[in-house]
Protein backbone atom coordinates (compact mmCIF):
# COMPACT_ATOMS: atom_id res chain seq x y z
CA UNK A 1 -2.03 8.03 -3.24
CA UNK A 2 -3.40 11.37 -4.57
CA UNK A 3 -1.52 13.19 -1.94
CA UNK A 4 1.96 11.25 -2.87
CA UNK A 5 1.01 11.76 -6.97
CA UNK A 6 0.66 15.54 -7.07
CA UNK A 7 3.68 16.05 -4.62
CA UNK A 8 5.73 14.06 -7.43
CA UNK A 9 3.69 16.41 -10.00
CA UNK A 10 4.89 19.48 -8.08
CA UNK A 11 8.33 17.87 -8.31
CA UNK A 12 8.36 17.67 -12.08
CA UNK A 13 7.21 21.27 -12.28
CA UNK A 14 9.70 22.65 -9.54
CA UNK A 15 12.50 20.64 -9.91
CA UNK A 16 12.68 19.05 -13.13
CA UNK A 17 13.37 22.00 -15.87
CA UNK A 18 12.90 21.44 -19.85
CA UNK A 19 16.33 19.69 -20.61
CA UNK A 20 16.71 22.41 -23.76
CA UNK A 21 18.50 21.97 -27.21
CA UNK A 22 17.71 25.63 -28.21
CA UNK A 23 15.23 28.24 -28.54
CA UNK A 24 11.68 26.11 -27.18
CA UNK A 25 9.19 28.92 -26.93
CA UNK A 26 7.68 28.90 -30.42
CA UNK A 27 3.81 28.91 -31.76
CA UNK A 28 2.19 25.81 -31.13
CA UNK A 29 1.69 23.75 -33.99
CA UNK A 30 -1.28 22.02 -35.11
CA UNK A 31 -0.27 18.20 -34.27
CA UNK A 32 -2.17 15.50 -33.01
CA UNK A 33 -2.75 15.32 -29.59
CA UNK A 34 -1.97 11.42 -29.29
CA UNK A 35 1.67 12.53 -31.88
CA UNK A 36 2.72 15.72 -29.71
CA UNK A 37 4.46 13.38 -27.26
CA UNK A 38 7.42 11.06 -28.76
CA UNK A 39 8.63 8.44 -25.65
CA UNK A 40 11.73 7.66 -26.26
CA UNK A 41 11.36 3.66 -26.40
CA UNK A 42 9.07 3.92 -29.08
CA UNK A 43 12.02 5.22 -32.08
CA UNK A 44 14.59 7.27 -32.44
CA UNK A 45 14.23 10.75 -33.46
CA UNK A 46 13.25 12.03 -37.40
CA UNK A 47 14.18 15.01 -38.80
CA UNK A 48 10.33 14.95 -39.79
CA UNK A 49 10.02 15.41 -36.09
CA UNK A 50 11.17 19.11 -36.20
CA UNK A 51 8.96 21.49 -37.98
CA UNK A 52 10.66 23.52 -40.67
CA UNK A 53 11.16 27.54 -40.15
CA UNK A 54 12.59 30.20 -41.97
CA UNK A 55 15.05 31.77 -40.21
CA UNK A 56 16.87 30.85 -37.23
CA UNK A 57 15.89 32.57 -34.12
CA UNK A 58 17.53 35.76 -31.94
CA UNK A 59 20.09 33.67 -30.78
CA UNK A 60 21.43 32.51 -34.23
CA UNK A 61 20.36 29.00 -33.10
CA UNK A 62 19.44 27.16 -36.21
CA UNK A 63 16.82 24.35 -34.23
CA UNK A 64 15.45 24.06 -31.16
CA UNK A 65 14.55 20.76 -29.13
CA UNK A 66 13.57 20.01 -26.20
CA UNK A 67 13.05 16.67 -23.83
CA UNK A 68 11.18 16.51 -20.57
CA UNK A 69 10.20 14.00 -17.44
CA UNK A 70 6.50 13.20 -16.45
CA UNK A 71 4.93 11.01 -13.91
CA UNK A 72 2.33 8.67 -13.68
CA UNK A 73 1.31 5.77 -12.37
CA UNK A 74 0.30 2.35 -12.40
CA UNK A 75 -1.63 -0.38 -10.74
CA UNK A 76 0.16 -3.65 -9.54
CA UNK A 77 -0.84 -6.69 -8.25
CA UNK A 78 1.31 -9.36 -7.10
CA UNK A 79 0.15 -12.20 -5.18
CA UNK A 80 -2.39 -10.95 -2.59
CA UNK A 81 -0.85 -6.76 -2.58
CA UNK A 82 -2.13 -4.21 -4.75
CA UNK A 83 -0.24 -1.29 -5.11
CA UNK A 84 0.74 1.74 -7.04
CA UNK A 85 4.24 2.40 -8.67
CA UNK A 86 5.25 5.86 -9.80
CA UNK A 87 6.74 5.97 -13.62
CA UNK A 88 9.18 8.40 -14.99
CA UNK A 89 8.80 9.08 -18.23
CA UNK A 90 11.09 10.49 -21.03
CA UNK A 91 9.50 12.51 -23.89
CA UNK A 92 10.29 14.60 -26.72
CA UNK A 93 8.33 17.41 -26.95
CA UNK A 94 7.32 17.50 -30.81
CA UNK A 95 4.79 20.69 -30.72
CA UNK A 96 8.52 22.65 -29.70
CA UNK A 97 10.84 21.44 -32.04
CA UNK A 98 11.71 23.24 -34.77
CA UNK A 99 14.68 23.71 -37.22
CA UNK A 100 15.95 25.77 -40.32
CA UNK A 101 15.69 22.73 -42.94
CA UNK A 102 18.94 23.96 -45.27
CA UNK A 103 21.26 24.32 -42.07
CA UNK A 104 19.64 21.32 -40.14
CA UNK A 105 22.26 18.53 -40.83
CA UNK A 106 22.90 15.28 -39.67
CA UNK A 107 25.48 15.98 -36.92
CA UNK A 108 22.62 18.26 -35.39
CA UNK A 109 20.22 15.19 -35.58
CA UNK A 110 22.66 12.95 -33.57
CA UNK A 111 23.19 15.49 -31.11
CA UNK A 112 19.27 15.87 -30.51
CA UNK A 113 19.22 11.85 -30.40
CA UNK A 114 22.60 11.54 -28.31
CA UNK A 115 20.69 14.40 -25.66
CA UNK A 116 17.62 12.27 -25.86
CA UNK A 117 19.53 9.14 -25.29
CA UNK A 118 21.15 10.81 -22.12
CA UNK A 119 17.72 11.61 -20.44
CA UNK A 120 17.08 8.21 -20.68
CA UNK A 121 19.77 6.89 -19.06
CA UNK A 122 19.30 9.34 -16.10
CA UNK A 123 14.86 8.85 -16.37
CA UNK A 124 16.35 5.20 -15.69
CA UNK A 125 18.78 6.06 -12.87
CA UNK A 126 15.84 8.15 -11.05
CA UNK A 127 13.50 5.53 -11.50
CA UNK A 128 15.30 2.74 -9.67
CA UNK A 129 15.53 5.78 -6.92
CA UNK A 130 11.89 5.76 -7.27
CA UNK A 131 11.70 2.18 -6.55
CA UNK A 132 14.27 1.33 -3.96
CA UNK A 133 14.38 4.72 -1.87
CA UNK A 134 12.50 5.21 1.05
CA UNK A 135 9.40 7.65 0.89
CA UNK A 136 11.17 10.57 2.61
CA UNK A 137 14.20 10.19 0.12
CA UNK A 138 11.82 10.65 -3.08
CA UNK A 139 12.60 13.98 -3.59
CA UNK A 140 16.31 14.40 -3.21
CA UNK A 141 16.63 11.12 -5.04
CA UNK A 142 15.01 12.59 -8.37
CA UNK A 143 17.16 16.03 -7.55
CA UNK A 144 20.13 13.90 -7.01
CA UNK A 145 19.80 12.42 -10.83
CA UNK A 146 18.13 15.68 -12.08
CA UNK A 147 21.26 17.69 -10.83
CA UNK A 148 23.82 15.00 -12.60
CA UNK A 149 21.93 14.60 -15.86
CA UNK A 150 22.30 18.35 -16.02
CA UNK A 151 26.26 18.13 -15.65
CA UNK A 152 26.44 15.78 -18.56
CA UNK A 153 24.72 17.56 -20.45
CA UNK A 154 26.98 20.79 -19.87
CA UNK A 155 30.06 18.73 -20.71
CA UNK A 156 28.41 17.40 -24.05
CA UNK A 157 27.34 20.42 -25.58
CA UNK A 158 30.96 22.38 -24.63
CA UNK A 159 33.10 18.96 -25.79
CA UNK A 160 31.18 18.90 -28.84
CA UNK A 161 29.79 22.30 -29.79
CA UNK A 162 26.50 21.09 -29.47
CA UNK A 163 27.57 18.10 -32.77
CA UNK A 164 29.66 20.04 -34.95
CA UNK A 165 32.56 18.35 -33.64
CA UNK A 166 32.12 14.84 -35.13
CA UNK A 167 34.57 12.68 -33.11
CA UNK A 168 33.70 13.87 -30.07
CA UNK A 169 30.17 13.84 -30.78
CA UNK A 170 30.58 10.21 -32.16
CA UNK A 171 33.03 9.37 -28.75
CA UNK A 172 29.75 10.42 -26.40
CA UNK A 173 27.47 8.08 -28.86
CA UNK A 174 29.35 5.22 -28.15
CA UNK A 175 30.02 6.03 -24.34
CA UNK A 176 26.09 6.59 -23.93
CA UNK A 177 25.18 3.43 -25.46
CA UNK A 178 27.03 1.38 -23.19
CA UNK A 179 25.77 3.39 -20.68
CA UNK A 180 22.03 2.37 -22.34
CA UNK A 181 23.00 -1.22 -21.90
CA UNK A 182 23.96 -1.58 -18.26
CA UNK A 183 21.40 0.81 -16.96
CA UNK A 184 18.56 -1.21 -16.43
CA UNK A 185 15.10 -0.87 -14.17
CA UNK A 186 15.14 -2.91 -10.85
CA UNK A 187 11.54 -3.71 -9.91
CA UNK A 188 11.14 -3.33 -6.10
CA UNK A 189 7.86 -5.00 -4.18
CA UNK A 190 6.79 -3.05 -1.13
CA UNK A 191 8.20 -4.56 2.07
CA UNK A 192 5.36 -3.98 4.41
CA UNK A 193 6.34 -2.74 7.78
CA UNK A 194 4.53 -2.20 10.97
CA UNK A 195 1.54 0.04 11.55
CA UNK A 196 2.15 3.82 13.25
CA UNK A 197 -1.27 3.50 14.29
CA UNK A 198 -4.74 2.09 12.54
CA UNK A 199 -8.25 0.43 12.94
CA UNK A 200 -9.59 -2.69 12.16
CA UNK A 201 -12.83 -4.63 12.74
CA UNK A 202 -13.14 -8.07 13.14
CA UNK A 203 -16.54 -10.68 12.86
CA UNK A 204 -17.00 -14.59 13.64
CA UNK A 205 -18.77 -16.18 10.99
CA UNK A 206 -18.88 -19.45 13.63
CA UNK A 207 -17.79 -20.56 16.70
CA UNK A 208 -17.62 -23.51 18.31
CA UNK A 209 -17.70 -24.00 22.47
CA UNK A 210 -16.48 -27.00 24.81
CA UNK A 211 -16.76 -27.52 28.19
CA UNK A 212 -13.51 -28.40 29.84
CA UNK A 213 -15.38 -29.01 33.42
CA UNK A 214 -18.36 -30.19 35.28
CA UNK A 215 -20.51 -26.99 35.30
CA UNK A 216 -24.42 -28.00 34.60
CA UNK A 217 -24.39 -25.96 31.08
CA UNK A 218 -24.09 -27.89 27.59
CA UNK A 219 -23.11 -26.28 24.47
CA UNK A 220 -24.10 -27.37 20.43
CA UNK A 221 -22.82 -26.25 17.37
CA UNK A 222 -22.48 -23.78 16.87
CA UNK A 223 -22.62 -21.84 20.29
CA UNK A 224 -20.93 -18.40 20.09
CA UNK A 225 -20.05 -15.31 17.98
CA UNK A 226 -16.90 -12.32 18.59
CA UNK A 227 -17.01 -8.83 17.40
CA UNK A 228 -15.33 -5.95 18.05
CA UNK A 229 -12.48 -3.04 17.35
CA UNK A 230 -8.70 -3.36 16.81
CA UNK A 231 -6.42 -0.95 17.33
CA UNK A 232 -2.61 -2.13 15.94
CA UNK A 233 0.16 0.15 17.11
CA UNK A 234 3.54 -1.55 16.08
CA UNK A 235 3.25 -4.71 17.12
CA UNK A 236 0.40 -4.57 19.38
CA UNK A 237 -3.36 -4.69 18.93
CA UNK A 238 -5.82 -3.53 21.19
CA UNK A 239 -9.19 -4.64 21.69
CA UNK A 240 -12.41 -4.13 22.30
CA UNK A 241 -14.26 -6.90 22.10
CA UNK A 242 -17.73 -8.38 22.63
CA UNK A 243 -18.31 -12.22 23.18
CA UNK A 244 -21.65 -14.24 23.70
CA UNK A 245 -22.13 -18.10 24.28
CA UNK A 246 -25.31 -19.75 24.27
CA UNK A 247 -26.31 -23.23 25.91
CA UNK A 248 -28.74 -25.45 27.92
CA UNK A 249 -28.97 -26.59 31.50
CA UNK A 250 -27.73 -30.30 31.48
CA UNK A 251 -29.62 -30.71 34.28
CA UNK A 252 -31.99 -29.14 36.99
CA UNK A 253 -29.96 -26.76 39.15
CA UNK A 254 -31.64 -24.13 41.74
CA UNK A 255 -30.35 -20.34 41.02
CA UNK A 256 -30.39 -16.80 42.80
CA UNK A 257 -33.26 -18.76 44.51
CA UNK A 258 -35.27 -20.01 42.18
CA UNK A 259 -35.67 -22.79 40.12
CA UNK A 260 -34.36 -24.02 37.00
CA UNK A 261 -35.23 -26.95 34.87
CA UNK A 262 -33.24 -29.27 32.47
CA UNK A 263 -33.08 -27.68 29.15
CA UNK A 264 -33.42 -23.68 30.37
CA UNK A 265 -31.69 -21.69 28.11
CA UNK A 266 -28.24 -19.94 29.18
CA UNK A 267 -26.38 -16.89 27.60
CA UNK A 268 -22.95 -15.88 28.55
CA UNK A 269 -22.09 -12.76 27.57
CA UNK A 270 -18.78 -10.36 28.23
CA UNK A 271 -17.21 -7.14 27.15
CA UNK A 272 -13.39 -6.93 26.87
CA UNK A 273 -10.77 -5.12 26.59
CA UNK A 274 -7.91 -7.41 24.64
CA UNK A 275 -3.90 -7.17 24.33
CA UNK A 276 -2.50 -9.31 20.98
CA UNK A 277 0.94 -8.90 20.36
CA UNK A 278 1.95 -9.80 16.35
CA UNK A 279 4.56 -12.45 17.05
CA UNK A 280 4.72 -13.69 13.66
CA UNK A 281 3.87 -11.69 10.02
CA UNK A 282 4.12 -12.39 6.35
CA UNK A 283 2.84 -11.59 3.17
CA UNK A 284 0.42 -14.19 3.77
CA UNK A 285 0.16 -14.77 7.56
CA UNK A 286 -0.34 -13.10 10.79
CA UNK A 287 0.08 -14.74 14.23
CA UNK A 288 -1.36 -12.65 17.52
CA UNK A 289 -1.57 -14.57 21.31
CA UNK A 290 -4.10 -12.51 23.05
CA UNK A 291 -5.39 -12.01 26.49
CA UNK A 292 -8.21 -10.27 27.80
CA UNK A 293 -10.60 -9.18 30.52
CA UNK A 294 -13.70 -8.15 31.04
CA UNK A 295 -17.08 -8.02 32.86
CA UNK A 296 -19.53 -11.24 31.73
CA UNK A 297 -23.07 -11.67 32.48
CA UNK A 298 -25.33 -15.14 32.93
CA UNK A 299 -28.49 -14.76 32.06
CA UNK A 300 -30.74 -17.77 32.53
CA UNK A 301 -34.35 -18.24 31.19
CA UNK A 302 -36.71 -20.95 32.43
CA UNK A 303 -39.80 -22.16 30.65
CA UNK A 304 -43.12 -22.10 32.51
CA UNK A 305 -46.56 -21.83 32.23
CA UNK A 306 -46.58 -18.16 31.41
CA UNK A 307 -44.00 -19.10 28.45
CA UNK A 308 -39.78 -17.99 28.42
CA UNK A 309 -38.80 -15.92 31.72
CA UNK A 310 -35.42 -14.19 31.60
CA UNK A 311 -34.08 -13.57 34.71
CA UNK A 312 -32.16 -10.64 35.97
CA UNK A 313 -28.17 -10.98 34.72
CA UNK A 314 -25.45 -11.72 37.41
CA UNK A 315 -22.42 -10.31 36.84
CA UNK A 316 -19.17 -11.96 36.82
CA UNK A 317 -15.36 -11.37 35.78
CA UNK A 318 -14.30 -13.01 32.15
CA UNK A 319 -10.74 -14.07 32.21
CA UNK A 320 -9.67 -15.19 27.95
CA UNK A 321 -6.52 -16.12 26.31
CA UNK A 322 -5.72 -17.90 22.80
CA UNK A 323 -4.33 -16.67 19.45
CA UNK A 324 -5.63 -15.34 15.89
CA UNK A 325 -4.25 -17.13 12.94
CA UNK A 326 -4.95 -14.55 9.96
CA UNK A 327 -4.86 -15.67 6.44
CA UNK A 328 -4.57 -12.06 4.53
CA UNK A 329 -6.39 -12.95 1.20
CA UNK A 330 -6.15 -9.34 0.36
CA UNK A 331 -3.64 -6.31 0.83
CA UNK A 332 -4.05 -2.56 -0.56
CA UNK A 333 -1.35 -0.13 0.10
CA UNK A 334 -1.17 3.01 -1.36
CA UNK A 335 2.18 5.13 -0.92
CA UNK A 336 2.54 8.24 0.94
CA UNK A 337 5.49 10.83 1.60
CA UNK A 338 6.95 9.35 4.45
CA UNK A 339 4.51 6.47 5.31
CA UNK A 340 1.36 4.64 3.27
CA UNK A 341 -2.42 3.87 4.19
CA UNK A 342 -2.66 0.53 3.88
CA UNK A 343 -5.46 -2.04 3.94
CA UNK A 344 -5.90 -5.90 4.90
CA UNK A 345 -8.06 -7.95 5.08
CA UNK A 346 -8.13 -11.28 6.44
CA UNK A 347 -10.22 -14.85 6.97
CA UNK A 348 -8.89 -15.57 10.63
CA UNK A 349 -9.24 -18.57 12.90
CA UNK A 350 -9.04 -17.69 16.61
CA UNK A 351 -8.74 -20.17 19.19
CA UNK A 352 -8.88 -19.57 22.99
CA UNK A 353 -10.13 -20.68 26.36
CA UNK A 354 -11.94 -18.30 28.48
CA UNK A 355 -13.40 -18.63 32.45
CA UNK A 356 -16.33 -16.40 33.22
CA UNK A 357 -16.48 -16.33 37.05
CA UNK A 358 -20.31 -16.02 38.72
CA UNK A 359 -20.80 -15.80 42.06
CA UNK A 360 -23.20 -19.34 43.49
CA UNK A 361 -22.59 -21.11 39.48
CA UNK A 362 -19.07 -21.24 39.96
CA UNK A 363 -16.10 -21.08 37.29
CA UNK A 364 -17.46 -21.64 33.77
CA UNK A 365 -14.03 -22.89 31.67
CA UNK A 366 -14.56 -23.37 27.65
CA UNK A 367 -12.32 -23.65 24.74
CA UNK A 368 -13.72 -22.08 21.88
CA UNK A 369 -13.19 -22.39 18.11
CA UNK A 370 -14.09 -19.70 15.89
CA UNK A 371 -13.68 -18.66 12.05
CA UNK A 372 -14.22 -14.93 11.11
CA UNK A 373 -13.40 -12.58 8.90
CA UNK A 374 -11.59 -9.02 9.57
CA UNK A 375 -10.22 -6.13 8.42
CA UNK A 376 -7.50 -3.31 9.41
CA UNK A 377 -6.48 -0.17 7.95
CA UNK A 378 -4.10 2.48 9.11
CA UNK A 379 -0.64 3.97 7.84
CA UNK A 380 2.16 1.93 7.64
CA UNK A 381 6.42 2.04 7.29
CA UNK A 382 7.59 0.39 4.38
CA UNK A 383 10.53 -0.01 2.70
């Protein structure tokens, strides 16, 4: 955000001159800080808005004006995504206006308003560029609008001497106004594309594990836990991911030659590397079938006389496939020149069934259950 907010500063600097009415290089006056700006939806312009002077200035200009662009910008939240939209703004610049009170009439006071008026239609114009162009467009966008303000400007001061031709001036009034009322702001919500490349980190909170076949280990609730890294490139995710599943002999069963009673304690655990593939996204949702594979290990303890033994690990192959169901509660993106870093996070459900393969134990097939919480960050397109 800070990057994309001074580049848009530089532009109003670089790009967006002081749209000028006359002579604007005068003394600062001594006016309120909070009164030195005058927006132009707040009223239209006083002659008590030009401080009086003596004389007019090298030029033979008789008052000088002078309107001007800023950014900012503000937060907004809809539904779950926060983000930030740029502003233009339209000002009048009151510490730089100044006029000769006897030779200021009310022609001249028009023209200043009808000047005014015309920044505002094209502050409007660059605005919805703002909102509906792509990141990489910014720029020429507000030059685009910048460049054709400044042509209509041209043509009103030469077609109406800058207001002392009345009929013309008064033609431009009522071709601006309508021109006022047709021009109008057009909100535009971020659409979220895919990621370029990020990070993420994901957690069970529980997980539930079933046997789907006759292997001597029983599982209660609840018997496992996930963790690991996320890397989401386009569409893809990749993982690295760490599993464990803990349970009991359901019976006695003799292993690596020795021994093991009903009720001995068994962990299953595996490291993986993952492939999900995003096959279904919206604001709210996120769909990813996985697969993965790794190396698992079985360690068995057995309870003796000397208290809980743990055995040396086996190691085995862990074969796992399912899908993540996320629910993205919350989304941050924050807008870039040419992409955005954007943030989600997410209370997921993730169901697969996974075979850890030992050597003497057999095939060990569960479906497991599991409720976590994530979250991923990275830049992202958007439109």
């Amino acid at each position: 955000m800070k990057t994309f907010f001074r580049a848009l500063t530089l532009a109003a600097l670089l790009f967006f001159p002081i749209i000028v009415c006359g002579q604007t290089i005068v003394p600062f006056l001594d006016i309120p800080a909070g009164e030195a700006r005058l927006y132009w939806d707040e009223r239209p312009l006083e002659v008590g808005d030009f401080r009086p002077r003596k004389s007019p200035n090298r030029d033979n200009e008789y008052y000088g004006g002078n309107m001007a662009w800023d950014f900012n910008s503000e937060k907004v939240k809809k539904h779950n995504l926060i983000y930030d939209n740029y502003i233009v703004n339209n000002w009048f610049n009151r510490t730089e206006a100044w006029a000769v009170p006897d030779r200021f009439t009310n022609n001249d006071l028009r023209y200043n308003q009808l000047v005014f008026d015309i920044s505002e239609v094209y502050r409007r114009k660059a605005q919805n560029g703002l909102n509906h162009a792509g990141p990489a467009a910014h720029q020429d966008s507000l030059l685009y609008y910048e460049s054709c303000m400044e042509a209509v400007l041209d043509e009103v001061r030469n077609e109406t001497a800058r207001g002392e031709n009345e009929e013309a001036l008064a033609e431009y009034e009522n071709k601006v106004k309508a021109m006022l009322e047709i021009t109008e702001i057009r909100e535009s919500e971020p659409i979220i594309g895919d990621y370029e490349i990020g990070i993420g980190y994901y957690m069970n909170v529980v997980q539930s594990v079933f046997m789907t076949n006759v292997a001597p280990v029983g599982f209660t609730i609840p018997t496992g836990l996930n963790l690991g890294f996320a890397v989401p490139v386009n569409k893809s995710v990749y993982m690295f991911d760490v599993s464990a599943k803990f349970g009991k002999l359901t019976e006695d069963f003799d292993y690596l030659s020795l021994h093991f009673p009903q009720r001995s304690d068994v962990e299953l655990c595996s490291i993986s590397l993952g492939y999900a593939r995003r096959v279904l996204s919206t604001d709210w949702w996120d769909i990813l079938p996985f697969g993965m594979i790794g190396i698992t290990t079985l360690n068995m303890f057995d309870i003796n006389d000397d208290g809980r033994d743990k055995h040396s690990p086996d190691l085995g192959l862990s074969l796992s496939a399912g899908a993540d169901f996320r629910f993205k509660y919350y989304r941050r993106l924050q807008r870039l020149s040419g992409s955005s870093e954007y943030v989600d996070s997410a209370i997921y459900g993730r169901v697969y069934l996974s075979r850890e393969q030992h050597a003497g134990f057999g095939g060990i097939i569960t479906l497991n259950f599991g409720l976590g919480i994530d979250i991923f960050a990275g830049s992202r397109l958007y439109n």
